[in-house]
N, C-alpha and C. Protein backbone atom coordinates (compact mmCIF):
# COMPACT_ATOMS: atom_id res chain seq x y z
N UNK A 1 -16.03 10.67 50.88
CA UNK A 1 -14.82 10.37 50.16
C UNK A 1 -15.10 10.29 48.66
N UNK A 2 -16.15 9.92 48.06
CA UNK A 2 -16.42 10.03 46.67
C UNK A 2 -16.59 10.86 46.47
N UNK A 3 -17.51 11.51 46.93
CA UNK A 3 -17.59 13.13 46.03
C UNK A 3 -15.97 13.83 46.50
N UNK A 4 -15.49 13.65 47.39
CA UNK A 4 -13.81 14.37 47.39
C UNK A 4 -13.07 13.77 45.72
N UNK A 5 -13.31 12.66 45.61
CA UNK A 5 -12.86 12.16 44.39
C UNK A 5 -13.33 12.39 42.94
N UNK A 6 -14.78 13.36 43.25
CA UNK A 6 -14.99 13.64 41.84
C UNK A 6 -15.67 12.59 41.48
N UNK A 7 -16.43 11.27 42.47
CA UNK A 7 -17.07 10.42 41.71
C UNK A 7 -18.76 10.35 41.55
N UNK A 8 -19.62 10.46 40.81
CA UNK A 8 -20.95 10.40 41.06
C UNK A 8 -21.49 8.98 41.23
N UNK A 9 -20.86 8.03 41.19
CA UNK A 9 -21.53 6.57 41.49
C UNK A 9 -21.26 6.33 43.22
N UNK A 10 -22.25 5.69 44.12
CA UNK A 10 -22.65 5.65 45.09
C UNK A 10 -22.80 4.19 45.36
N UNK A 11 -22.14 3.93 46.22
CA UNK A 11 -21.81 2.12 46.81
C UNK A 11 -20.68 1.84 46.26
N UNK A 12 -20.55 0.78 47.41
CA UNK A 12 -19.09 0.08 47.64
C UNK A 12 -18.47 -0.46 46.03
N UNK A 13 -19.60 -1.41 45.24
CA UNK A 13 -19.13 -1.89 44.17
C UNK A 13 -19.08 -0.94 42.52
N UNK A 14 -20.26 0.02 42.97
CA UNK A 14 -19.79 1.36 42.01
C UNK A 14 -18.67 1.93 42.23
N UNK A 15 -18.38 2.44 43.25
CA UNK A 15 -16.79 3.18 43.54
C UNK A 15 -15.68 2.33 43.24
N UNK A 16 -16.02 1.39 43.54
CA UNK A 16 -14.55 0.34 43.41
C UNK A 16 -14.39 0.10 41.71
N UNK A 17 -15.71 0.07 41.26
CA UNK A 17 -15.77 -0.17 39.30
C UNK A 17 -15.53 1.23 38.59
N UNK A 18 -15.37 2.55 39.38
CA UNK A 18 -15.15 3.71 38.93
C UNK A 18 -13.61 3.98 39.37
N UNK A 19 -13.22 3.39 40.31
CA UNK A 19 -11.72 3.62 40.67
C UNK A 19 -11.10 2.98 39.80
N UNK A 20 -11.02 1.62 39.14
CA UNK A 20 -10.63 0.67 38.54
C UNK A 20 -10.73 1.27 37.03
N UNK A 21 -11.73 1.96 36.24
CA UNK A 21 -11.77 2.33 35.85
C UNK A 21 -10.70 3.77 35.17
N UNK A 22 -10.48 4.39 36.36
CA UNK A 22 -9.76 5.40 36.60
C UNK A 22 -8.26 5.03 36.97
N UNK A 23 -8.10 3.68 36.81
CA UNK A 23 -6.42 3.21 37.25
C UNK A 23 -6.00 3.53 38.48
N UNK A 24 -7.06 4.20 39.02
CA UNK A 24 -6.67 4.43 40.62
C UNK A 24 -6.50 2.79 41.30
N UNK A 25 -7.20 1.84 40.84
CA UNK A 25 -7.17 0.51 41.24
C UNK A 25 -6.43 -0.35 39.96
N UNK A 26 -5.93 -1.04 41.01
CA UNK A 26 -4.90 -1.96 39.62
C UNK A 26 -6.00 -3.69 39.50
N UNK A 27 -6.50 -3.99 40.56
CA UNK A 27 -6.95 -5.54 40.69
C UNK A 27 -8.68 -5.63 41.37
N UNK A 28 -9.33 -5.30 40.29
CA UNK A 28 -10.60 -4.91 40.84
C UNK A 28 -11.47 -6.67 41.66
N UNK A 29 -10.92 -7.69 41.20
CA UNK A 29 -11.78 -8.89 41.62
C UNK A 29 -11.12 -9.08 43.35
N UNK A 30 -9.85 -8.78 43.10
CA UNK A 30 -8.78 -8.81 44.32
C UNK A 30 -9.71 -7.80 45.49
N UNK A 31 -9.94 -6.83 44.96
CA UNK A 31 -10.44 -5.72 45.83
C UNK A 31 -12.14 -6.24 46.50
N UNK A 32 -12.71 -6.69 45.33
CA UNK A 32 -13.83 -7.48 46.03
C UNK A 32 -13.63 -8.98 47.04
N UNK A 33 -12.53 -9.06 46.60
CA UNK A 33 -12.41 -10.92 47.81
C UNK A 33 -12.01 -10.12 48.98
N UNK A 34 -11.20 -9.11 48.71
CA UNK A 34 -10.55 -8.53 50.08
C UNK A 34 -11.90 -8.21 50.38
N UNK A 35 -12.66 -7.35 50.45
CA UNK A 35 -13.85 -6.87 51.28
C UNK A 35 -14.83 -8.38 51.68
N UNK A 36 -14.75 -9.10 50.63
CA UNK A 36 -15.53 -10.19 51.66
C UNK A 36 -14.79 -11.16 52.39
N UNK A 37 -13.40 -11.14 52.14
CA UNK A 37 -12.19 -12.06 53.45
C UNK A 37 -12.96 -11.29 54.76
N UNK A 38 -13.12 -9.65 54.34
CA UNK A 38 -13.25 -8.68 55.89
C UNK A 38 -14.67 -8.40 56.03
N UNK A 39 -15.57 -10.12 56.04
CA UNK A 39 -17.25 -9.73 56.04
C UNK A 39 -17.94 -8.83 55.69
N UNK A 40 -17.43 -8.53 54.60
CA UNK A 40 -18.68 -7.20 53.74
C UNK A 40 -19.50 -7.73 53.03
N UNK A 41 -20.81 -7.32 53.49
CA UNK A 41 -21.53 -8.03 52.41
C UNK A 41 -21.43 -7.35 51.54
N UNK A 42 -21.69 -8.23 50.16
CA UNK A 42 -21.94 -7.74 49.03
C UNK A 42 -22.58 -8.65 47.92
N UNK A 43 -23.90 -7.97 47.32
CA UNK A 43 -24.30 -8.77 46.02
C UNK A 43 -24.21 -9.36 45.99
N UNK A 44 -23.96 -11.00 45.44
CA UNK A 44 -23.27 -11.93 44.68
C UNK A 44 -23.69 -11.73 43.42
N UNK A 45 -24.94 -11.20 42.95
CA UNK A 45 -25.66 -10.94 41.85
C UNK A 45 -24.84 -10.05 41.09
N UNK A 46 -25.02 -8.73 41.76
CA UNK A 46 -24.04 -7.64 41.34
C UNK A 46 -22.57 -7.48 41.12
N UNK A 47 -21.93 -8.21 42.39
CA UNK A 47 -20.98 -8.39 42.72
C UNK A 47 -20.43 -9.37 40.96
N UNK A 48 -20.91 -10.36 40.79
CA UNK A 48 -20.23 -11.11 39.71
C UNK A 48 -21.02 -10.38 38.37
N UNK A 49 -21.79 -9.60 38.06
CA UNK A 49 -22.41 -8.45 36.83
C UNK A 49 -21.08 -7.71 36.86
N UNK A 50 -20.65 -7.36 37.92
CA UNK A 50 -19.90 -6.02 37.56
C UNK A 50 -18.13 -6.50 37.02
N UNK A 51 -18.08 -8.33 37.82
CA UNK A 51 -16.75 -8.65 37.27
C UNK A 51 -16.89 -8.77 35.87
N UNK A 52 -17.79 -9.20 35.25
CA UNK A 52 -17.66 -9.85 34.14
C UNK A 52 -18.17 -8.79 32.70
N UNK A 53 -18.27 -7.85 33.65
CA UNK A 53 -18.65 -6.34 32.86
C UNK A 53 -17.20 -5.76 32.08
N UNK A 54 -15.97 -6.36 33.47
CA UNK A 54 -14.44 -5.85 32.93
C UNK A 54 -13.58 -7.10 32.23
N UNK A 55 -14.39 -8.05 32.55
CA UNK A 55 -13.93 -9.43 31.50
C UNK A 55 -13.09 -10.43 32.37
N UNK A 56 -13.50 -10.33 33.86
CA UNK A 56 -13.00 -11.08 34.59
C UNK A 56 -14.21 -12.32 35.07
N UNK A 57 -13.57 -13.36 35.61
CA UNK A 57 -14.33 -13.96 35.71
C UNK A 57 -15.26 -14.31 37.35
N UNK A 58 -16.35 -14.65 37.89
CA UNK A 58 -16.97 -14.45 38.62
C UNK A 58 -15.88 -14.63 39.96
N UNK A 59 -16.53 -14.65 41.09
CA UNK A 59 -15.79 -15.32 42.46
C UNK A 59 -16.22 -16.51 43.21
C-alpha cells in the first residue's frame, strides 16, 4: 500500500507522519491512540519523537 501511494518511508509511524504530512491525514496523535486503543505496538520512544516533531504534544 505505500509504494501504491508513492511513499518511500517504511513503518506504521513513518507512513502515518508522511500521510499527515500530505493532508491525506487530518489528526496524526488521534491516529496513533487509535492504533494503540487496537493493541499495536508501537515505540513510545519514537512514537512521542515523531509527535513532537509536528508540535503536538506526547501521549
Amino acid at each position: 500500500m505505500a509504494i501504491e501511494l508513492g511513499l518511500s518511508t517504511f513503518g506504521c509511524i513513518g507512513i502515518l507522519e508522511e500521510l499527515y504530512r500530505r493532508g491525506a491525514l487530518t489528526d496524526l496523535k488521534d491516529a496513533y491512540a487509535d492504533l494503540l486503543n487496537q493493541n499495536i505496538r508501537l515505540d513510545p520512544i519514537t512514537l512521542n519523537k515523531s509527535l513532537r516533531s509536528f508540535g503536538f504534544t506526547g501521549l
